[in-house]
Protein backbone atom coordinates (compact mmCIF):
# COMPACT_ATOMS: atom_id res chain seq x y z
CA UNK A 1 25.47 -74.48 -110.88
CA UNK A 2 25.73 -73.29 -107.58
CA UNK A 3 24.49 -69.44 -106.86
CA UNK A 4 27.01 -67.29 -105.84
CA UNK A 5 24.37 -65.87 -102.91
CA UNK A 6 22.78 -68.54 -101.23
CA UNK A 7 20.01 -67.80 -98.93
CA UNK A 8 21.15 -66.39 -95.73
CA UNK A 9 17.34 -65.85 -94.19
CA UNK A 10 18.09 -65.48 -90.41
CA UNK A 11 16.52 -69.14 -88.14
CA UNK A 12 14.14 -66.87 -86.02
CA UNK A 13 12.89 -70.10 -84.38
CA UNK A 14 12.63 -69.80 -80.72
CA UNK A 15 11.80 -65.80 -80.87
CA UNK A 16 8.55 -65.85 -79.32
CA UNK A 17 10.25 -67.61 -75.87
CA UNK A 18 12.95 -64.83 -75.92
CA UNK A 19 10.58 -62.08 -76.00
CA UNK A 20 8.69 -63.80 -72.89
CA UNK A 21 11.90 -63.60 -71.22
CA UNK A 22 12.08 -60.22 -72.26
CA UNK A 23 9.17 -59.37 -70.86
CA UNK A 24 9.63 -60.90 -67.53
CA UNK A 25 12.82 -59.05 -67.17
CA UNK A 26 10.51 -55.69 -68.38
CA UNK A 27 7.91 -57.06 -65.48
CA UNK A 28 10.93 -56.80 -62.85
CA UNK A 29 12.35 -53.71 -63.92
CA UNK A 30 8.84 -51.79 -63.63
CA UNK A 31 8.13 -53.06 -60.42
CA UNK A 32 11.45 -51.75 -59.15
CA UNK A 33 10.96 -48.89 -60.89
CA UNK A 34 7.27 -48.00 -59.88
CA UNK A 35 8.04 -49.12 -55.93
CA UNK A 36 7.55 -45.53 -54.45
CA UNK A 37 4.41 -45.01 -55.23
CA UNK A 38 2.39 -47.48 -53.80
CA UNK A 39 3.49 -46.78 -50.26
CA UNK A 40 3.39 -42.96 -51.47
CA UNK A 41 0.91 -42.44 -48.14
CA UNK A 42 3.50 -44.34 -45.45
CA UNK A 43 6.00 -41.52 -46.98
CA UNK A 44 3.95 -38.85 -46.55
CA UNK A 45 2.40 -39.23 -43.07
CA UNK A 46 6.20 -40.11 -42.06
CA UNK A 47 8.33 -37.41 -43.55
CA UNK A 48 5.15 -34.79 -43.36
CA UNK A 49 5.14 -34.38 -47.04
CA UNK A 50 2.83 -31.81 -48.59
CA UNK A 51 0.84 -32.43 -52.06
CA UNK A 52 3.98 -30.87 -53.70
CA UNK A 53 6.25 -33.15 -52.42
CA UNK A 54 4.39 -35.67 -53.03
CA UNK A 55 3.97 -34.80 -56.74
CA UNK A 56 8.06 -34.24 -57.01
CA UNK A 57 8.83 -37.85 -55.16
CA UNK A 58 6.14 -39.80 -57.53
CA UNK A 59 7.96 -37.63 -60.89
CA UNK A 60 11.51 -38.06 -60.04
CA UNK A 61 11.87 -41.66 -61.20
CA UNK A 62 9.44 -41.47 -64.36
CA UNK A 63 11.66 -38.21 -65.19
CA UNK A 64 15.34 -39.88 -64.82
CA UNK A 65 13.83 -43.23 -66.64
CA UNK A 66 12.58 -41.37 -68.97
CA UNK A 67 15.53 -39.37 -70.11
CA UNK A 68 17.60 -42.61 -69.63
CA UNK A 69 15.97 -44.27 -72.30
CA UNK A 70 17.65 -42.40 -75.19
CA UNK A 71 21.32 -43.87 -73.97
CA UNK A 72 19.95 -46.98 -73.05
CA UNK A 73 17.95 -47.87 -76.42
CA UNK A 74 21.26 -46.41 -78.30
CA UNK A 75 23.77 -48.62 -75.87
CA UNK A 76 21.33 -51.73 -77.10
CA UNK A 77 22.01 -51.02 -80.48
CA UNK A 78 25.65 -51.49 -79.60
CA UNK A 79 25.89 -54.07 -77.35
CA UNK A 80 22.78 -56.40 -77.21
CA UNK A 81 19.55 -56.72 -75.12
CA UNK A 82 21.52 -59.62 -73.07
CA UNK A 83 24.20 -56.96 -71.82
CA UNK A 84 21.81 -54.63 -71.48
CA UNK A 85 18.89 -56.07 -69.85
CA UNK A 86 21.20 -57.71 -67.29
CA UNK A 87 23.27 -53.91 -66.27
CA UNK A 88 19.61 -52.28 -65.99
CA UNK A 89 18.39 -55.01 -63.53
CA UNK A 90 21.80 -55.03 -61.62
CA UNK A 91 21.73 -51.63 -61.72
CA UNK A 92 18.82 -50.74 -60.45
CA UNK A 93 19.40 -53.11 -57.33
CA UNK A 94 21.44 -49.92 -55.05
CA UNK A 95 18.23 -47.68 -55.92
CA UNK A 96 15.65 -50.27 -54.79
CA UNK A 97 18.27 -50.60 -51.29
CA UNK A 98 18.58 -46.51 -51.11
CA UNK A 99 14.61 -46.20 -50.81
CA UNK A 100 14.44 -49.14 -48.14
CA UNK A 101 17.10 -46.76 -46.38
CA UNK A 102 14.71 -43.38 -46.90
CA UNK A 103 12.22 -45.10 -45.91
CA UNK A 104 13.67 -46.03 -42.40
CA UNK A 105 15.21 -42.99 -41.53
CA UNK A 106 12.51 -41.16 -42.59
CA UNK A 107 14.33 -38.76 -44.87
CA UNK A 108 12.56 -37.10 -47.90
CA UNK A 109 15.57 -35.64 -49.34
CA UNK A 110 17.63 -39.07 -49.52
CA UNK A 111 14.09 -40.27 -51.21
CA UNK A 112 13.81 -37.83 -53.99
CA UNK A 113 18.19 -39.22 -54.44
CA UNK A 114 16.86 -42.95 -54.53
CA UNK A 115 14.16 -42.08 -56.60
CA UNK A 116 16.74 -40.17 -58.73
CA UNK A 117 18.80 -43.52 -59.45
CA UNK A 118 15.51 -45.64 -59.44
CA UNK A 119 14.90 -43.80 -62.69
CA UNK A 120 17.83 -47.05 -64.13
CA UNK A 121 14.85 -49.53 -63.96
CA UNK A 122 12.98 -47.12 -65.89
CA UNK A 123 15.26 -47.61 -68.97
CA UNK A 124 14.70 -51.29 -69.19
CA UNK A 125 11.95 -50.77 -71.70
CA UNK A 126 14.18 -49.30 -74.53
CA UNK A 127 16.39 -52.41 -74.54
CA UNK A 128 13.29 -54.84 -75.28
CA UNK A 129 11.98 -53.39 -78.14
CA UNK A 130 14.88 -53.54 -80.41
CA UNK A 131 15.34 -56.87 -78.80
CA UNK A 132 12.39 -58.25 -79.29
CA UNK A 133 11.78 -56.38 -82.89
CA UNK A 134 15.04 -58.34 -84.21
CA UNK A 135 13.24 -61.69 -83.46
CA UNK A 136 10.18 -61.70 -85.60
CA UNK A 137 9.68 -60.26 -89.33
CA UNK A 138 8.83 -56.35 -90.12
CA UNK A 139 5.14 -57.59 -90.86
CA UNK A 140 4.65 -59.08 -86.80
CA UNK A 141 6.87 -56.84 -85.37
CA UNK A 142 3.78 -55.07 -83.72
CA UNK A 143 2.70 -58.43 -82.31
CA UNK A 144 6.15 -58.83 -80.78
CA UNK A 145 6.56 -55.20 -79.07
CA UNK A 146 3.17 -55.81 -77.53
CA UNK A 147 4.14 -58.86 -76.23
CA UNK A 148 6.86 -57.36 -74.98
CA UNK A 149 5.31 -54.56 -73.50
CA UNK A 150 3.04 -56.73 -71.56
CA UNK A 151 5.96 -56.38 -68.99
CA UNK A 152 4.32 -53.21 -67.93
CA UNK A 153 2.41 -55.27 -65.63
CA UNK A 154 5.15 -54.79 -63.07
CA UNK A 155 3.30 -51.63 -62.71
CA UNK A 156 0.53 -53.48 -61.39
CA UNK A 157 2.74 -56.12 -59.25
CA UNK A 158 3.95 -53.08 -57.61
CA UNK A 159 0.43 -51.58 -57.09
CA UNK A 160 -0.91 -54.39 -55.86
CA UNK A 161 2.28 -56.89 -54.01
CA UNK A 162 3.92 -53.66 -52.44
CA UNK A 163 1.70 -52.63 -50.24
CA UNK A 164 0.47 -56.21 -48.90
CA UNK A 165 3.98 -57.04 -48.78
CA UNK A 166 5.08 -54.29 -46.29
CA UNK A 167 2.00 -55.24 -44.26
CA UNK A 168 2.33 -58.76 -43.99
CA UNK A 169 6.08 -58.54 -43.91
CA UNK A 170 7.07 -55.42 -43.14
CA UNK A 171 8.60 -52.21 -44.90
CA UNK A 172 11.92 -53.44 -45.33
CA UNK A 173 11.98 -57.11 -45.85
CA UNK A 174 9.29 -55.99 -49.06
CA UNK A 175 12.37 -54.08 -50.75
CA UNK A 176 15.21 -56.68 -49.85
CA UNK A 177 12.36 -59.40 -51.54
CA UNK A 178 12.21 -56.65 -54.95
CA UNK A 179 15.98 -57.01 -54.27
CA UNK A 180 16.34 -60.75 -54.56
CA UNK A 181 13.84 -60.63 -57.86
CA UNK A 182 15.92 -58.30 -59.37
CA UNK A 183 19.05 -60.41 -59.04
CA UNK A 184 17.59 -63.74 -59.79
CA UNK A 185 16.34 -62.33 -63.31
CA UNK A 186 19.80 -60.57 -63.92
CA UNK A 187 21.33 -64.20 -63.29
CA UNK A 188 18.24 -65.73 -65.44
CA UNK A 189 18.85 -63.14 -68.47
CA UNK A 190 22.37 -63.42 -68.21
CA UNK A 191 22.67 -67.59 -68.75
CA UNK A 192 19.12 -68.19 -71.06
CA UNK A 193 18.58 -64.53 -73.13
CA UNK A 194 20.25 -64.77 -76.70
CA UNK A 195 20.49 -62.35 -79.44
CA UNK A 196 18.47 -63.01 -82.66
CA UNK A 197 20.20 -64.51 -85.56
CA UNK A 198 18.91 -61.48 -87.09
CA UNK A 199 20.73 -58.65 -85.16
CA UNK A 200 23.76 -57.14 -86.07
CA UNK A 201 25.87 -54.80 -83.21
CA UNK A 202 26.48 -50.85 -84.80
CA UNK A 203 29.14 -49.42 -83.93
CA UNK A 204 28.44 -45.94 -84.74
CA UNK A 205 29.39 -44.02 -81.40
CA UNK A 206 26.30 -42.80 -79.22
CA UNK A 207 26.05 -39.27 -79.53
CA UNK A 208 25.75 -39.17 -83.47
CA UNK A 209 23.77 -42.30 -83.63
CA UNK A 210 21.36 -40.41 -81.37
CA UNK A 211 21.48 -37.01 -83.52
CA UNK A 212 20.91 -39.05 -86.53
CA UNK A 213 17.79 -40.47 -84.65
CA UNK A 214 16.69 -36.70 -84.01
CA UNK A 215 17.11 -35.60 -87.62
CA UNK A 216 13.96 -38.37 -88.68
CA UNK A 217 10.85 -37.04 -88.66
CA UNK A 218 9.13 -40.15 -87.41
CA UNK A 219 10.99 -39.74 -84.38
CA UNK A 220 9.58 -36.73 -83.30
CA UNK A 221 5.49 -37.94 -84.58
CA UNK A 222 5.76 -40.82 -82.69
CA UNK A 223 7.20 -39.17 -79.82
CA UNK A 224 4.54 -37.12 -79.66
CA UNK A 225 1.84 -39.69 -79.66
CA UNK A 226 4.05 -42.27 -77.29
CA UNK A 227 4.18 -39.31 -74.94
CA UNK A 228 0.15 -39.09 -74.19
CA UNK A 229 -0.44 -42.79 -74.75
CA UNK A 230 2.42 -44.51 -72.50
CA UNK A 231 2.81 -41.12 -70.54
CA UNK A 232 -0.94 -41.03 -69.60
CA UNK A 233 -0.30 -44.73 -68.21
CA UNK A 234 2.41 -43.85 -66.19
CA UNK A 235 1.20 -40.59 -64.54
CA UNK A 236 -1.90 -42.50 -63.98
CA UNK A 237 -0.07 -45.68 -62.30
CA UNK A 238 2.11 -43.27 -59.87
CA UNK A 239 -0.57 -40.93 -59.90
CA UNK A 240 -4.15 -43.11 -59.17
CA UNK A 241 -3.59 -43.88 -55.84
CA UNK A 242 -2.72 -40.33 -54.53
CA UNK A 243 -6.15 -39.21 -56.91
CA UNK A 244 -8.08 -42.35 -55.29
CA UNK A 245 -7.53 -41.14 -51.51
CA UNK A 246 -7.99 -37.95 -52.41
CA UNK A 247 -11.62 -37.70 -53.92
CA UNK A 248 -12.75 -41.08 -52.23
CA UNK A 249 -11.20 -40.92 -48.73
CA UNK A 250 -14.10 -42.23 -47.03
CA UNK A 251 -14.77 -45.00 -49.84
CA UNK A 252 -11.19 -46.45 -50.65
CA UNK A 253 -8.21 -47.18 -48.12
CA UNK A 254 -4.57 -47.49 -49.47
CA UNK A 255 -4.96 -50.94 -49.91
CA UNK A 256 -8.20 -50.45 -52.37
CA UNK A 257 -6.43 -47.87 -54.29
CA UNK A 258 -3.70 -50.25 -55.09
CA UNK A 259 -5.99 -52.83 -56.06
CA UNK A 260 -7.37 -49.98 -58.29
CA UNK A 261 -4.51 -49.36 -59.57
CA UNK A 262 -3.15 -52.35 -60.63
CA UNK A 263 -6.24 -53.46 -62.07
CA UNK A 264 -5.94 -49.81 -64.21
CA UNK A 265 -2.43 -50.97 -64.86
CA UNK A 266 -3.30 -54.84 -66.11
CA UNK A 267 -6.29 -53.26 -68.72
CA UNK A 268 -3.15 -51.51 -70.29
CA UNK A 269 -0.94 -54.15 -70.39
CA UNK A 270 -3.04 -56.55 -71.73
CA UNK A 271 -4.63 -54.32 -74.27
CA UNK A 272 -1.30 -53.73 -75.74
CA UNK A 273 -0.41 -56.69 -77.58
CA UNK A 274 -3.80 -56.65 -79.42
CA UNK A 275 -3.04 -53.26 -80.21
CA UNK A 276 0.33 -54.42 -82.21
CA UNK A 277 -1.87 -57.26 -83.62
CA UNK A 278 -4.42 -55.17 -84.84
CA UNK A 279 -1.82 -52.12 -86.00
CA UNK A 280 -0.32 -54.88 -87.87
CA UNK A 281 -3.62 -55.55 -90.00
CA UNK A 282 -5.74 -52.28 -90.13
CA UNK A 283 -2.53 -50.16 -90.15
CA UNK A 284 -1.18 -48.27 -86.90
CA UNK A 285 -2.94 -45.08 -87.70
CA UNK A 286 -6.02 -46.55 -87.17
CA UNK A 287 -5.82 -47.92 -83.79
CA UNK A 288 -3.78 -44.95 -82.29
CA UNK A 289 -6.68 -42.75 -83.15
CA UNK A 290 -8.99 -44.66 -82.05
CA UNK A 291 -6.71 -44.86 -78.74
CA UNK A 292 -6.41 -41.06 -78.67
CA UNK A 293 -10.28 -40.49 -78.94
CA UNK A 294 -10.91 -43.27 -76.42
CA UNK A 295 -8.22 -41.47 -74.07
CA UNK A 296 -10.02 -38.06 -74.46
CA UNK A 297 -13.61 -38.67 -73.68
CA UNK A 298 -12.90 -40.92 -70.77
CA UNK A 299 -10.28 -38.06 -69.27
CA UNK A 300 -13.69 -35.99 -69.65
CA UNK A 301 -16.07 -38.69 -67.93
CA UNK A 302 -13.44 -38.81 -65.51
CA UNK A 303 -13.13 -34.91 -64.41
CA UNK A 304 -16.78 -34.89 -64.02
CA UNK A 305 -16.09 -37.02 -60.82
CA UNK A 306 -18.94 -39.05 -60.47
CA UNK A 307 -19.66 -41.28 -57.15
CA UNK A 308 -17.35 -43.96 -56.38
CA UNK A 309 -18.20 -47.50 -57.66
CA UNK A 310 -18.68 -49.76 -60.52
CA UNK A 311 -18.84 -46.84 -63.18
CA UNK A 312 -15.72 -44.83 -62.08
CA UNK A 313 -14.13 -48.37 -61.93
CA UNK A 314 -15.17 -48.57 -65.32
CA UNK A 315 -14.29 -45.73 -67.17
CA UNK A 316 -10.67 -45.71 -65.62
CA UNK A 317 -10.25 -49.57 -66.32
CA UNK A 318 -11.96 -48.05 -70.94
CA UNK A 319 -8.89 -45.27 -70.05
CA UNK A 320 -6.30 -47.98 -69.03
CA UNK A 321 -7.59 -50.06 -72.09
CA UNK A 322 -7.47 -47.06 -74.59
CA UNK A 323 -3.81 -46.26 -73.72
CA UNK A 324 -2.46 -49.89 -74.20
CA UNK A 325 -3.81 -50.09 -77.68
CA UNK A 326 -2.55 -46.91 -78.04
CA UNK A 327 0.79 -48.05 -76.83
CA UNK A 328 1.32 -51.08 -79.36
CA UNK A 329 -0.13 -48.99 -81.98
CA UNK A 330 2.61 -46.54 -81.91
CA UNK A 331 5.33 -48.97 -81.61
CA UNK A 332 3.77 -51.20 -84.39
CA UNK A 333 4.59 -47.88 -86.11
CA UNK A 334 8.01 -47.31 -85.67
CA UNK A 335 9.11 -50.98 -87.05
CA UNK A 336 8.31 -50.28 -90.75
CA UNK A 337 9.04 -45.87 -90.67
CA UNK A 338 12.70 -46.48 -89.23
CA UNK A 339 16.08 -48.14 -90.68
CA UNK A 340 16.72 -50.93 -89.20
CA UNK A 341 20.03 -49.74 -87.67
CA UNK A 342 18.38 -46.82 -86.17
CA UNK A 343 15.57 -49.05 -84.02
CA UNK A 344 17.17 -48.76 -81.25
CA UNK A 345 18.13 -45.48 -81.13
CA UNK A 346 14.57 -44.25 -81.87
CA UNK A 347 13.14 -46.43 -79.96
CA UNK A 348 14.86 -44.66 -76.87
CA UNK A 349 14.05 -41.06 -78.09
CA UNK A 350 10.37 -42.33 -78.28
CA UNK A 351 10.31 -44.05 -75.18
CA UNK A 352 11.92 -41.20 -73.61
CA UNK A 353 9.16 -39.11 -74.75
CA UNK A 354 6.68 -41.25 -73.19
CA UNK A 355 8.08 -41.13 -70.02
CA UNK A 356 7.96 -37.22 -69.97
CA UNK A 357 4.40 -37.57 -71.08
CA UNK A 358 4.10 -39.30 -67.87
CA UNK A 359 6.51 -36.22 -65.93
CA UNK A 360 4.64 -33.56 -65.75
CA UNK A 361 0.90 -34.91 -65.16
CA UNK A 362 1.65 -35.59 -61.75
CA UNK A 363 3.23 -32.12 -61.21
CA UNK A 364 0.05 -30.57 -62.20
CA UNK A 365 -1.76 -32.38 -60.76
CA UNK A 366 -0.56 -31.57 -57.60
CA UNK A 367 -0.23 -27.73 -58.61
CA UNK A 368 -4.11 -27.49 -60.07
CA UNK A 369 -5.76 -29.29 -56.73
CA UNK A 370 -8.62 -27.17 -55.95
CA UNK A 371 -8.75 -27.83 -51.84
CA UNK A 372 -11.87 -25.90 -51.26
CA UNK A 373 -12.97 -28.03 -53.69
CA UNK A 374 -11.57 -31.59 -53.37
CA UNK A 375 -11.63 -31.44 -57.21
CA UNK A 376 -8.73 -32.57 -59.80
CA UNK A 377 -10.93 -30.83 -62.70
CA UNK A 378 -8.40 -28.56 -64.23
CA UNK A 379 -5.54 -31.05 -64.62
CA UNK A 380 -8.61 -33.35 -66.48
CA UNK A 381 -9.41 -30.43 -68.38
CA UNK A 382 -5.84 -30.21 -69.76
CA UNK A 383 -5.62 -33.91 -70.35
CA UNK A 384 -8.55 -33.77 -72.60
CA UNK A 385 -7.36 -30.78 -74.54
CA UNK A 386 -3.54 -32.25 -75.11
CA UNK A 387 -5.42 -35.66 -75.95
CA UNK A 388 -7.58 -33.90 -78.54
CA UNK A 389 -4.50 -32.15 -79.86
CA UNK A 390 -2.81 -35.83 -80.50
CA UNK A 391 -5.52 -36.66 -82.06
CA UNK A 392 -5.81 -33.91 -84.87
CA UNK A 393 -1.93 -34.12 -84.92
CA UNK A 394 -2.33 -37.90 -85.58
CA UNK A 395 -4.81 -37.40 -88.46
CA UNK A 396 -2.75 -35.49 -90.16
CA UNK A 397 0.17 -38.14 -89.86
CA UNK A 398 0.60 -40.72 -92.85
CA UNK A 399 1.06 -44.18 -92.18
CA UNK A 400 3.78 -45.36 -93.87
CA UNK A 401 3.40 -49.28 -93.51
CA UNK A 402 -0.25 -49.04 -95.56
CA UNK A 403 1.71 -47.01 -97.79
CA UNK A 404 4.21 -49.73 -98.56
CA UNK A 405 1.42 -52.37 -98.58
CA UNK A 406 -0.22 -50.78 -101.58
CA UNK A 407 3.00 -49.92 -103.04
CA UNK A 408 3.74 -53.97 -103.06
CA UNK A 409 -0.15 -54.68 -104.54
């Protein structure tokens, strides 16, 4: 006899190549995103900026992509990382042409507006991880969102491409050329991405779906920890070069800090995915505290500003490092600790959070520069003291996917 309820297991066949194309549509966004910052010095020996300024143009896009996230991760729960992923990257096409503008004319103020709507690339990473999370099993779910967030190496493209580009080509052929990229992975997502098998489209309207993401308590843990692990990266992606010049002006040029950068940026992104791999078998608690304390003493190596060379190189590239497996950690986290119709929607809120984390650091940065002392100390200091605070805070946390794996033993 025939039963009644066959099996309807999902064919998740073919996940692994989505999530690549994910990820190269993440890569895209962040270098659009991140596009200010390498060329942070043209701006300010142009427009006459002081450190203040400089702080608020670097912020302004991390801020706006950061608070974008929460409608963005909720709008993917609704309509798919296909619609999604293709709006972001078409949207964030009249920011990327705004900046070439600023940057021509010179003007600060219509900067800090195209930074304001370059904040829409920022978003792109709360459609990919409930994209990518529908495409493999709870169990390798942390293995797919660090694949996935391997697209954070746009951060580096930027760092590194930008400013060669707008040397060897000039200032505004570079942004027509992030332009064209931008377009020809809209078209790509648009004809090849597909939705899992797996995923099902809520219709539960945004602004409750988001409150009912508020009212979980894992939202606001991992929020907490996304916000030094991913923010840290980001402050210290916008951040590094201005920091580089600053302490090492007669060591490293623009052109070395990028490289500096982007190395700092490629440590993170490929530490990530083997922090979802190893979140998935020693338990995400684990690795984010190990993340946290890694974070912490190199943020206090760090504000000891030792001589340039192979060991500050170092320690920043152990930082970058800590933060990634930090970052898959967290998100390896949120997979098992959230219903499944809610991914999305948390997902956003976390992200969200991690993009603050990254907010503010630059803004105090700026604010705590000691001038008579070329010295970044007390914004270290502070680093180190929220870092230990995520720690303890992260102790105290249960993990609730070694909780369900000894309930099942």
């Amino acid at each position: 006899m025939t039963s009644p309820h066959p099996n309807t297991t999902p064919d998740l066949r073919g996940g692994l190549g989505q999530v690549l194309l994910a990820t190269l549509a993440s890569t895209t966004g962040f270098w659009a995103w991140m596009c200010i910052a390498p060329l942070q010095n043209v701006y300010a020996e142009k427009m006459g900026l002081d450190q203040g300024q400089i702080s608020l143009m670097l912020a302004t896009p991390v801020l706006v992509g950061s608070l974008g996230r929460v409608v963005v991760g909720a709008l993917t729960d609704r309509f798919g990382g296909r619609r999604m992923f293709t709006a972001v990257l078409l949207g964030s096409i009249p920011a990327v042409l705004l900046v070439a503008l600023a940057g021509q004319t010179g003007s600060f103020w219509l900067l800090m507006v195209a930074g304001f709507l370059l904040g829409v690339a920022g978003t792109i990473f709360a459609v990919g991880v409930p994209f990518s999370s529908a495409w493999f099993p709870p169990e390798r779910r942390g293995f797919a969102n660090g694949v996935f967030g391997m697209g954070m190496i746009g951060t580096a493209v930027s760092a590194f491409a930008t400013p060669r580009l707008a040397k060897a080509i000039g200032y505004l052929p570079t942004h027509l050329l992030i332009v064209g990229v931008l377009l020809v992975v809209a078209v790509l997502i648009w004809f090849f991405l597909r939705e899992s098998p797996a995923w099902k489209p809520s219709s539960q309207p945004l602004v409750p779906k988001v409150a009912g993401a508020l009212r979980l308590a894992v939202t606001w843990q991992m929020s907490f920890l996304y916000a030094i692990v991913f923010g840290g990266f980001v402050a210290f992606s916008t951040y590094l070069p201005k920091y580089l010049l600053t302490i090492y002006p007669d060591q490293i040029d623009a052109v070395g800090a990028g490289t500096r950068t982007a190395l700092f940026a490629a440590a993170a992104v490929l530490a990530r995915p083997i922090g979802g791999v190893l979140a998935d078998r020693f338990g995400p608690k684990v690795i984010s505290l190990l993340s946290l304390a890694g974070i912490v003493a190199c943020a206090y190596l760090v504000g000891q500003q030792p001589p340039e060379g192979v060991l500050t190189g170092a320690i920043f590239l152990l930082m970058a490092a800590a933060m990634g497996l930090g970052m898959g950690a967290v998100f390896a986290w949120i997979g098992p600790s959230t219903p499944p119709d809610k991914v999305g929607a948390v997902t956003g809120v976390v992200a969200a959070a991690g993009g603050l984390g990254g907010y503010f650091p630059p803004l105090v940065m700026g604010a705590t520069y000691d001038s008579a002392t070329n010295s970044y100390a007390l914004g270290l200091w502070l680093l180190v003291l929220v870092g230990a605070g995520a720690l303890v805070v992260g102790g105290m946390l249960a993990d609730k996917r070694a909780g369900a794996r000894a309930d099942k033993k």
